[in-house]
Protein backbone atom coordinates (compact mmCIF):
# COMPACT_ATOMS: atom_id res chain seq x y z
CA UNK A 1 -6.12 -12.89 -18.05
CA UNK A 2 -4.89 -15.15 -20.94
CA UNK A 3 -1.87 -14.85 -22.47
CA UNK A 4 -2.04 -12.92 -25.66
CA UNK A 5 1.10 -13.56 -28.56
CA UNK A 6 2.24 -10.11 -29.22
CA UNK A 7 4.42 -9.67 -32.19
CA UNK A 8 7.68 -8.22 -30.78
CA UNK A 9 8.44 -5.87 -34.00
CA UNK A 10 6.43 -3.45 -36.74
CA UNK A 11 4.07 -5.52 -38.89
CA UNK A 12 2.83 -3.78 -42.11
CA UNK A 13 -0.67 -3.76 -43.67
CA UNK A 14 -1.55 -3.25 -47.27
CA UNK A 15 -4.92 -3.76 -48.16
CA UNK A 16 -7.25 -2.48 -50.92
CA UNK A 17 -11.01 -1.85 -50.60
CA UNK A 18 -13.55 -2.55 -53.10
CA UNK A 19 -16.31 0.13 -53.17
CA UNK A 20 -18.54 0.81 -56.16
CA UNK A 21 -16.69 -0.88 -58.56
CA UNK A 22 -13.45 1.29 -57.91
CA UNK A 23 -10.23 0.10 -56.15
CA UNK A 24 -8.38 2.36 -53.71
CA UNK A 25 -4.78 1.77 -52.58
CA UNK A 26 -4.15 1.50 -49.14
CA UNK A 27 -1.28 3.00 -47.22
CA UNK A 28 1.40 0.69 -45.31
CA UNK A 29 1.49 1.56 -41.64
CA UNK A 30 3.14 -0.08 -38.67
CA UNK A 31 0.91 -1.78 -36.15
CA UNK A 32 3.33 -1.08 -33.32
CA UNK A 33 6.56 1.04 -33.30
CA UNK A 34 9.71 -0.77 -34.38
CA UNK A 35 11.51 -1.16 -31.09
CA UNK A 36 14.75 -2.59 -32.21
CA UNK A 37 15.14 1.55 -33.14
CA UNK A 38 14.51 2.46 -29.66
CA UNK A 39 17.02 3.90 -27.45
CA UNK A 40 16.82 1.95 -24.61
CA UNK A 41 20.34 2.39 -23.44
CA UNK A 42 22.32 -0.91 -21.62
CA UNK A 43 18.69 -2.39 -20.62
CA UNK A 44 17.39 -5.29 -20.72
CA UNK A 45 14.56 -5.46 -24.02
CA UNK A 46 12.83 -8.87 -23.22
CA UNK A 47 11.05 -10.35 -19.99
CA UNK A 48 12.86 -12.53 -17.93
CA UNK A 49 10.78 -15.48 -18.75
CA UNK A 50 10.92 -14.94 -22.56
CA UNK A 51 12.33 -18.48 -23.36
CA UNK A 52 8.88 -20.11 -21.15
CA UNK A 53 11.19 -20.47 -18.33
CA UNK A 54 9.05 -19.08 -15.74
CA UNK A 55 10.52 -18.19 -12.33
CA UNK A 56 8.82 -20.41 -9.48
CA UNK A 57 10.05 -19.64 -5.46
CA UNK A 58 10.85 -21.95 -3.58
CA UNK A 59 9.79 -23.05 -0.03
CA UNK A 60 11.21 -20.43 1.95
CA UNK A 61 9.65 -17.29 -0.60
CA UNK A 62 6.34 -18.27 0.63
CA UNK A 63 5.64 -16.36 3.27
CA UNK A 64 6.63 -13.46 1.85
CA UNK A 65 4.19 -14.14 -0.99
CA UNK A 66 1.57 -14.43 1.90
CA UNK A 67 2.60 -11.50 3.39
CA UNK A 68 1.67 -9.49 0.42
CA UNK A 69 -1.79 -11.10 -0.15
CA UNK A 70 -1.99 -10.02 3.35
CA UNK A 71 -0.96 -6.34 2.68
CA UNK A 72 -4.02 -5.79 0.73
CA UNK A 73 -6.39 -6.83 4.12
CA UNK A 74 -4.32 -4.62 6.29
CA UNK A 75 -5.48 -1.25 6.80
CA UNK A 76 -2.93 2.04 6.68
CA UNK A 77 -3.82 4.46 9.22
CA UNK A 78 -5.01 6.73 6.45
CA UNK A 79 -8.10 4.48 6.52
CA UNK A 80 -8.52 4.44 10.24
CA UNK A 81 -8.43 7.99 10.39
CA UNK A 82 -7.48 10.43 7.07
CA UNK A 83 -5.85 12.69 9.44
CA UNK A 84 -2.85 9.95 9.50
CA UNK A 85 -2.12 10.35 5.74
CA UNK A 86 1.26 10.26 6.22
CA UNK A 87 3.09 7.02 6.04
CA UNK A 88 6.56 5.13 7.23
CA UNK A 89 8.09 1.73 4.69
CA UNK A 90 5.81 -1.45 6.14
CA UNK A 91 7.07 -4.42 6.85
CA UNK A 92 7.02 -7.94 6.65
CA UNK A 93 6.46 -10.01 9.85
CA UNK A 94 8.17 -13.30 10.50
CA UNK A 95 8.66 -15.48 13.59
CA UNK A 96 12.38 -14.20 13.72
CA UNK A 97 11.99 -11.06 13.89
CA UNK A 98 8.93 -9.44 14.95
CA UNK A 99 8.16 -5.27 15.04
CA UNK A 100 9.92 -3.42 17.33
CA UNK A 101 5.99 -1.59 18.08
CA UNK A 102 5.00 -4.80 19.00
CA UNK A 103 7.42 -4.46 21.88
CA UNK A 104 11.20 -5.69 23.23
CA UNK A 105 12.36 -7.89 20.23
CA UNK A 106 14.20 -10.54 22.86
CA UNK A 107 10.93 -10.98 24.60
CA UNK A 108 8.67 -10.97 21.55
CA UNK A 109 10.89 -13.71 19.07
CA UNK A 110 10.51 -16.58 21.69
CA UNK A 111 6.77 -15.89 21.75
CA UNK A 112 6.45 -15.70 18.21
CA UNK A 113 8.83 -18.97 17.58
CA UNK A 114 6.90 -21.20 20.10
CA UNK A 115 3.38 -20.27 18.81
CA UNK A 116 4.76 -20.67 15.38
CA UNK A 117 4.10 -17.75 13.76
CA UNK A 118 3.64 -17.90 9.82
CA UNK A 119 3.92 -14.75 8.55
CA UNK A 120 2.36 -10.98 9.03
CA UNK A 121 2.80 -7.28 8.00
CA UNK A 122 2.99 -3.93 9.69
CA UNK A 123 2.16 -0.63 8.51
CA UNK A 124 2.02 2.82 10.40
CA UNK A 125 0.74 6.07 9.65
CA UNK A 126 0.74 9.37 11.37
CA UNK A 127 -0.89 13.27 11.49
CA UNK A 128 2.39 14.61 11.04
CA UNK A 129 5.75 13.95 9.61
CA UNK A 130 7.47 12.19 12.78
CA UNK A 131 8.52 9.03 13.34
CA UNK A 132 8.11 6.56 16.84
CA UNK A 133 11.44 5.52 19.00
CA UNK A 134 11.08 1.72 20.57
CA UNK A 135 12.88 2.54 23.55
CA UNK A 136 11.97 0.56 26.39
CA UNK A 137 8.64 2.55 26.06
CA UNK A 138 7.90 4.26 22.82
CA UNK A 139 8.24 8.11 22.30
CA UNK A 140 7.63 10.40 19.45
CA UNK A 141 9.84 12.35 17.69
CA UNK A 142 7.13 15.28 17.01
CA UNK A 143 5.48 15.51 20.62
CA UNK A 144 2.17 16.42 19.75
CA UNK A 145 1.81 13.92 17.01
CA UNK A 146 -1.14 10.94 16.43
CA UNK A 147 0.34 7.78 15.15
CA UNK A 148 -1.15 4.11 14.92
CA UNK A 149 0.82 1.30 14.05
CA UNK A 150 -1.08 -1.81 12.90
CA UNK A 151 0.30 -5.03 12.91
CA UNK A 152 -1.57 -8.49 11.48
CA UNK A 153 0.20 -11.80 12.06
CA UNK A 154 -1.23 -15.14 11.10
CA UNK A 155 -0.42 -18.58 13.38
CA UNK A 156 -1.56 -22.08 12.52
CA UNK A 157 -4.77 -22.14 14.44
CA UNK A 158 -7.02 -19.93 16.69
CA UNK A 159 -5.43 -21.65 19.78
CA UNK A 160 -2.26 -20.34 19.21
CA UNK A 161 -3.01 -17.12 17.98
CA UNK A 162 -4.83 -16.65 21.24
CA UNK A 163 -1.80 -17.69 22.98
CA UNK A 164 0.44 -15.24 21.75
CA UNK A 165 -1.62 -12.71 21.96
CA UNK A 166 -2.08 -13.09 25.98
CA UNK A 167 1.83 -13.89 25.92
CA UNK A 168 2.86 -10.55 23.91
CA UNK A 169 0.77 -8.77 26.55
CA UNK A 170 1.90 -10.83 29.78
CA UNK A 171 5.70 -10.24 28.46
CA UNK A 172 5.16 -6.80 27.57
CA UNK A 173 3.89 -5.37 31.12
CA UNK A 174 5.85 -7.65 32.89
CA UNK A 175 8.93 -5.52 31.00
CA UNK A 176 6.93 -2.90 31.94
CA UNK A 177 5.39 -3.70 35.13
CA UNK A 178 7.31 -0.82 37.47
CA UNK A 179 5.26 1.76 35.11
CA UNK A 180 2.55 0.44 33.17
CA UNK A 181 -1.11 -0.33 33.83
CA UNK A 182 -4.01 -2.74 32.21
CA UNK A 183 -6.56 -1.31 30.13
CA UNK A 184 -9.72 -2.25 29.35
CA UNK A 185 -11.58 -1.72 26.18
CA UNK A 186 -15.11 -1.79 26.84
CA UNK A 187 -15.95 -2.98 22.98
CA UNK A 188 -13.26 -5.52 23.49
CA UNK A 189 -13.45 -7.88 26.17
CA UNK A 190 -11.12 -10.33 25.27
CA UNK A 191 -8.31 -7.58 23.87
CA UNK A 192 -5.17 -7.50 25.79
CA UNK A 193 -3.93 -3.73 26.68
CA UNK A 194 -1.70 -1.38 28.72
CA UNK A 195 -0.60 1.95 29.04
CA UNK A 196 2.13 4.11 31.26
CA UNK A 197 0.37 6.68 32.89
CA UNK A 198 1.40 10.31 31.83
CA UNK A 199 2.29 9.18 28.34
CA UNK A 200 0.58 9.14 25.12
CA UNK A 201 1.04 5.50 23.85
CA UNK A 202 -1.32 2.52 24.58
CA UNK A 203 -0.07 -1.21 23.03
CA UNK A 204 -3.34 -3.39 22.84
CA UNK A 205 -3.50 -7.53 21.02
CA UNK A 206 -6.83 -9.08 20.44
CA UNK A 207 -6.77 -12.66 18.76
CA UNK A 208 -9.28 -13.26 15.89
CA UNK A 209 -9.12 -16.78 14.64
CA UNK A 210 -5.89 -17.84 13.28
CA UNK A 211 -4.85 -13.74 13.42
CA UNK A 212 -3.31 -11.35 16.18
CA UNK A 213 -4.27 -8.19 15.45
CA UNK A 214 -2.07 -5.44 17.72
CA UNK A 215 -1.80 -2.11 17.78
CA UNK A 216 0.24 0.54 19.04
CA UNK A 217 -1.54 3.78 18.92
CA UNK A 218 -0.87 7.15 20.53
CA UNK A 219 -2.71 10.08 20.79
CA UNK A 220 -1.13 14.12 20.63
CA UNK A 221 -1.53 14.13 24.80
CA UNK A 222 -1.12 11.79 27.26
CA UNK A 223 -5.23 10.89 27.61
CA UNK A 224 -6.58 7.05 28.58
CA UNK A 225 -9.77 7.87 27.10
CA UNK A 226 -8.73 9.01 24.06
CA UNK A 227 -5.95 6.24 23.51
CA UNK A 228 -8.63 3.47 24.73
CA UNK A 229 -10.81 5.27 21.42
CA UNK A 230 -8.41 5.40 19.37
CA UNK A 231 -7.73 1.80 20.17
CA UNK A 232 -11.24 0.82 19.61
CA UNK A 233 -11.47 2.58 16.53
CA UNK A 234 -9.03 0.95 14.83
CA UNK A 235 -10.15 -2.37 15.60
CA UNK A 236 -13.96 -1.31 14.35
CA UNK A 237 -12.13 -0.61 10.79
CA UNK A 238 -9.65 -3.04 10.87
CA UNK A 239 -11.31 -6.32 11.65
CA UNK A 240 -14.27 -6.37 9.38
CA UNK A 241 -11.81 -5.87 6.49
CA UNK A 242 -9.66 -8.49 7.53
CA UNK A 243 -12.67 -11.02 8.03
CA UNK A 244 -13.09 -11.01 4.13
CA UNK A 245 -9.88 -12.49 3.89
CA UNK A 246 -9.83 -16.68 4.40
CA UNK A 247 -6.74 -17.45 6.44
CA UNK A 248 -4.03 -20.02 5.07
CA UNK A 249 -3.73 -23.53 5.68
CA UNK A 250 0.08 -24.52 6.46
CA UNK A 251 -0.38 -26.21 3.01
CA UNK A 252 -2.28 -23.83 1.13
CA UNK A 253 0.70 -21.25 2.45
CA UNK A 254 2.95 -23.23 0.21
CA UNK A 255 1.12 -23.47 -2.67
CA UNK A 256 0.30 -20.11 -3.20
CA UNK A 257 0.41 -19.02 -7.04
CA UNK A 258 3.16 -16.29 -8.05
CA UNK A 259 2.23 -13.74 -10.61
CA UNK A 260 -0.06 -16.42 -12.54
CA UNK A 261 -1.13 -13.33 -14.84
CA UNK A 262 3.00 -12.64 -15.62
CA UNK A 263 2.14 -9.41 -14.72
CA UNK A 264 5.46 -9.30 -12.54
CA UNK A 265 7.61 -10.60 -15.59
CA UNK A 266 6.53 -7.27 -17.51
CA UNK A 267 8.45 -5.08 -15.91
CA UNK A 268 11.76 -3.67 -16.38
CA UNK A 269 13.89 -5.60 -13.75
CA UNK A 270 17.58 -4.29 -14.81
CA UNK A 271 19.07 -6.13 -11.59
CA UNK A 272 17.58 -9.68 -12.65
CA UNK A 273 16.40 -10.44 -9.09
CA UNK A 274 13.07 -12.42 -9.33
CA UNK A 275 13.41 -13.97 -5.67
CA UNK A 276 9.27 -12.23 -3.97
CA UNK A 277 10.35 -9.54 -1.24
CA UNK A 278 8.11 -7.24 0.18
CA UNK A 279 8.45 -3.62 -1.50
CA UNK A 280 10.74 -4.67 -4.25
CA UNK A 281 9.85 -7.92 -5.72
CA UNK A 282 5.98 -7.66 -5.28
CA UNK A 283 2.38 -7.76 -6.02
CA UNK A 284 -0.33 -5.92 -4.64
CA UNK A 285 -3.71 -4.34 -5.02
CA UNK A 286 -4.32 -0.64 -4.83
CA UNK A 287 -4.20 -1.54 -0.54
CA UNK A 288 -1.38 -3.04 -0.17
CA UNK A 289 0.82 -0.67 -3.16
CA UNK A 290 -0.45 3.29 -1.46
CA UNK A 291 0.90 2.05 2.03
CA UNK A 292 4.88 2.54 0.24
CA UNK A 293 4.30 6.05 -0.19
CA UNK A 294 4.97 9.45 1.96
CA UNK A 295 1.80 10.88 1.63
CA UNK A 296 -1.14 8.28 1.61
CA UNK A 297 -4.07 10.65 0.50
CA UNK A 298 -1.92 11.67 -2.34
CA UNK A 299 -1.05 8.10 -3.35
CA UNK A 300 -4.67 6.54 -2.50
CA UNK A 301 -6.25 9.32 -5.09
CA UNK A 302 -3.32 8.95 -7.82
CA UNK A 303 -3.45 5.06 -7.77
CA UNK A 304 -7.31 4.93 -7.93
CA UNK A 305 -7.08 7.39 -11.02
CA UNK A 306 -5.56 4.72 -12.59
CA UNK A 307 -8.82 2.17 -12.55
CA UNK A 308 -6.09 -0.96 -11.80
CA UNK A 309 -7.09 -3.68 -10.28
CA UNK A 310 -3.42 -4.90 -9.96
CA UNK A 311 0.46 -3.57 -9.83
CA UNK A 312 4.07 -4.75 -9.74
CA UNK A 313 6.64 -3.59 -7.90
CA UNK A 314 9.86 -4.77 -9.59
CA UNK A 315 13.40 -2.97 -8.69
CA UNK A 316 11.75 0.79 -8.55
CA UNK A 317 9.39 0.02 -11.44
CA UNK A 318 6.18 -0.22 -11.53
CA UNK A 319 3.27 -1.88 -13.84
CA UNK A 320 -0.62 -1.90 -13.66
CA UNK A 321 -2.48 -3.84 -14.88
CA UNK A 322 -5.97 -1.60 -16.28
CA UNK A 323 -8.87 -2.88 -17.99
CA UNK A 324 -8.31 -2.11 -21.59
CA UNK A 325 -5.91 -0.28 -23.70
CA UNK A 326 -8.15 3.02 -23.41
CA UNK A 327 -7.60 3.32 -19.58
CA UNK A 328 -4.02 2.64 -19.95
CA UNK A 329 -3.56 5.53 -22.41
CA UNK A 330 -5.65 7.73 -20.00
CA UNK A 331 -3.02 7.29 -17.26
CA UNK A 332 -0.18 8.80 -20.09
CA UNK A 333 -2.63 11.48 -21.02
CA UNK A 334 -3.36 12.60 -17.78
CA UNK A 335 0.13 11.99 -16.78
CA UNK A 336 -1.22 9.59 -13.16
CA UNK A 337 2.56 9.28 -12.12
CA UNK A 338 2.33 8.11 -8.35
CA UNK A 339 4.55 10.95 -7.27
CA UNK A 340 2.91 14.58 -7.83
CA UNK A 341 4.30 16.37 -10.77
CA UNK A 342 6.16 19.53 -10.67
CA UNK A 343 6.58 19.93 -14.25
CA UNK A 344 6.08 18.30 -17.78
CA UNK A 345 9.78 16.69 -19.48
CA UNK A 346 10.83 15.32 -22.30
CA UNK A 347 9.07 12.09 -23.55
CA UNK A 348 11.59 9.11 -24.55
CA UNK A 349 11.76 9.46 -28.40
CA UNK A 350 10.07 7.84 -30.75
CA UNK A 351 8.23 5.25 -28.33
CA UNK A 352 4.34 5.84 -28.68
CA UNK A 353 1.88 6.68 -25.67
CA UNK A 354 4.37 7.83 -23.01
CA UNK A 355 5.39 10.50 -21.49
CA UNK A 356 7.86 12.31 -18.81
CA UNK A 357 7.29 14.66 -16.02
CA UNK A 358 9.91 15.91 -13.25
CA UNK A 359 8.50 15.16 -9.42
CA UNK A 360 7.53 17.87 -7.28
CA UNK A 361 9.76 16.32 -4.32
CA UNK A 362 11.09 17.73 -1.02
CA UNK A 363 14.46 18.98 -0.70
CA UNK A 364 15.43 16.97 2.18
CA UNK A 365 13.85 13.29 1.03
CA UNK A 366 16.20 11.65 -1.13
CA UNK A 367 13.75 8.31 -1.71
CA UNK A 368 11.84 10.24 -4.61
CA UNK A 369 13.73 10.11 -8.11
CA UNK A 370 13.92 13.95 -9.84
CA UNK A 371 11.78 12.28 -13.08
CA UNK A 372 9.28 9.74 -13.86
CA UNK A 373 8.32 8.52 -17.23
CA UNK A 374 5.20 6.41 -18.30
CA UNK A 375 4.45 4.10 -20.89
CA UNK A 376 1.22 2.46 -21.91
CA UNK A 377 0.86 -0.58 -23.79
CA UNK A 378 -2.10 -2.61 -24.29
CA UNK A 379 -3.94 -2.89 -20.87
CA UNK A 380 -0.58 -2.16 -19.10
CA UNK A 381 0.91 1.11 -18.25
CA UNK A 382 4.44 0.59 -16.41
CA UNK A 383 6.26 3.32 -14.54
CA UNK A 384 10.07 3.71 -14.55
CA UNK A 385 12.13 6.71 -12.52
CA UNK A 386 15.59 8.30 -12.53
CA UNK A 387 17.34 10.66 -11.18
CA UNK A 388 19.04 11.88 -15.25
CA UNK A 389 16.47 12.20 -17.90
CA UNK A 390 18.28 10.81 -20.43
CA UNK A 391 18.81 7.53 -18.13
CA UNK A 392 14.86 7.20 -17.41
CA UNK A 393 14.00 7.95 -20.76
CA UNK A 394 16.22 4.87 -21.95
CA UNK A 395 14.39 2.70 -18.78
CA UNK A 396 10.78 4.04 -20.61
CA UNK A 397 11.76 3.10 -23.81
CA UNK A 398 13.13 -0.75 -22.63
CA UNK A 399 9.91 -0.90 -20.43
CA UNK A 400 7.97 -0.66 -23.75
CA UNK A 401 9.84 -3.03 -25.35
CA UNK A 402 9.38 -6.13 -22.86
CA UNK A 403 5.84 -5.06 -22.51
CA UNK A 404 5.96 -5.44 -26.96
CA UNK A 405 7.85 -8.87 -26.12
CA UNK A 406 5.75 -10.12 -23.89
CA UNK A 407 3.53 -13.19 -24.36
């Protein structure tokens, strides 16, 4: 996408038309609404950048910047099976501190350091609302529940990735070894797993090329077969989707282009941070951005309403990027907020294609804001929340105006 000069303030047209030898006077109308007459409250009116000062990370941002390109290549569980639609916060993988699913943190970090790991990501989705306890063996807060954890790290080669991947498992049962037991999986011959017998958790690695792909899957009874299936499952979804991605070079991992389409730089950021961070500082495709909500299904149809082929994630707000002005209008008209709506609300006054709705939320989750407004301008619609209407009306109306003063 080139960059497009928008003019940041009303521009009036008078023109008169010649037709049949008559002359008709035109009517003055603005272009775009005047938003120095906004009400956009203590906020912040024009991009971060607007003085061609874009902001470039440095060195030590990078992998996080590759752990979001990686996001969109790792599968929630929702895709593995729908059943799992609902979701727990992913998270970035580093060499310093690698997932507790993976298994005991002082025995996995030495792994990880010595086999260099670059970077990775970790998302996990289950049947039911529950959550999974590391322990020195996971359990399940909801007994009966299914639950897969995925996990994708990248290392430097193939030969190390294959180390670490017989190393997490060799540590692992060895921390293990009074109670667990191998496990083969027959469509896997050179996966890595284990299980403790009368439990319902199986923790499986499998190297594939410069990746480790792991898992930590349980099933809703303590069942080898159906663990060892589930296992094998998830790698027949996972791995073909992560094939179409080319793995990074150590240089080409610090090289890697931030928000080249300043789609990032459109969004309201009131807290000025610009430094990339997974699930606050981001990009994504419509992968990598469902996998942050509570319900997956709900999110994967809600996002994919929106015909985006990009977002931003920037301080609670959100921007996608649509193809043309038309679809970004759509998602105001058909009010696609990512949360589901409980009622309409008040739009922010006087700011053109938006609108307001309050969030159909549940009592006890305090992570979803009470309202959510929209704007659309151009190809972009951006999403701003708040817990006082007045206060996210003022964010809607300062979210239009950087999108207005945005080159």
């Amino acid at each position: 996408m080139k960059r497009a000069s928008v003019p940041p303030f009303a521009v009036l047209l008078a023109a008169s038309l010649t037709a049949c030898g008559s002359i008709m006077a035109g009517t003055s109308h603005p272009a775009e609404a005047d938003i120095r007459t906004l009400d956009t409250g203590s906020y912040l009116t024009e991009p971060l950048n607007a003085h061609d000062d874009d902001y470039l990370p440095d060195l030590t941002s990078m992998p996080h910047v590759a752990a979001m390109r990686l996001s969109d290549y790792v599968l929630p569980a929702y895709e593995i099976d729908p059943n799992l639609k609902f979701g727990q916060l992913p998270n970035e993988i580093s060499r310093g501190l690698p997932p507790d699913e993976l298994g005991n943190e002082d025995d996995m970090k030495p792994i990880a350091e010595r086999n260099k790991l670059l970077f990775g990501f970790q998302t996990t989705g289950f049947d039911q609302k529950t959550s999974i306890v590391p322990s020195s063996w996971p359990i399940k807060t909801t007994q009966h529940a299914t639950a897969i954890s995925t996990m994708v790290m990248q290392f430097p080669d193939s030969e190390r990735a294959a180390a670490a991947a017989a190393e997490f498992y060799d540590a692992d049962l060895s921390a293990n070894r009074e109670h667990n037991q191998p496990v083969a999986l027959p469509k896997y011959n050179t996966a890595h797993a284990h299980w403790r017998p009368g439990t319902p958790f199986l923790r499986t690695t499998l190297a594939r090329g410069p990746y480790v792909v792991a898992f930590l899957v349980s099933t809703s009874e303590p069942d080898l077969n159906a663990l060892t299936a589930l296992a094998e499952k998830s790698y027949d979804t996972q791995l073909p989707v992560l094939d179409q991605l080319n793995p990074l070079t150590d240089e080409e991992l610090f090289q890697l282009p931030w928000d080249p389409d300043h789609l990032l730089s459109r969004a309201l950021n009131p807290i000025k941070v610009e430094i990339p961070a997974i699930g606050s500082q981001a990009l994504y495709n419509l992968r990598g951005i469902i996998q942050y909500a509570d319900d997956l299904s709900i999110a994967k149809q809600r996002f994919s309403a929106m015909n985006a082929d990009r977002f931003a994630v920037s301080d609670g707000t959100i921007v996608a990027r649509t193809p043309d002005s038309a679809a970004a209008k759509k998602i105001v008209a058909e009010k696609l907020t990512p949360a589901p709506v409980a009622r309409d609300a008040d739009a922010p006054p006087n700011v053109p294609d938006s609108t307001c709705v309050e969030n159909k939320r549940d009592p006890n989750d305090f992570d979803i804001k009470r309202y959510t407004c929209v704007v659309a301008y151009r190809q972009y619609a951006g999403f701003v929340t708040g817990n006082q209407l007045l206060d996210v009306q003022q964010r809607a109306a300062a979210q239009y105006a950087i999108f207005a003063n945005s080159r």
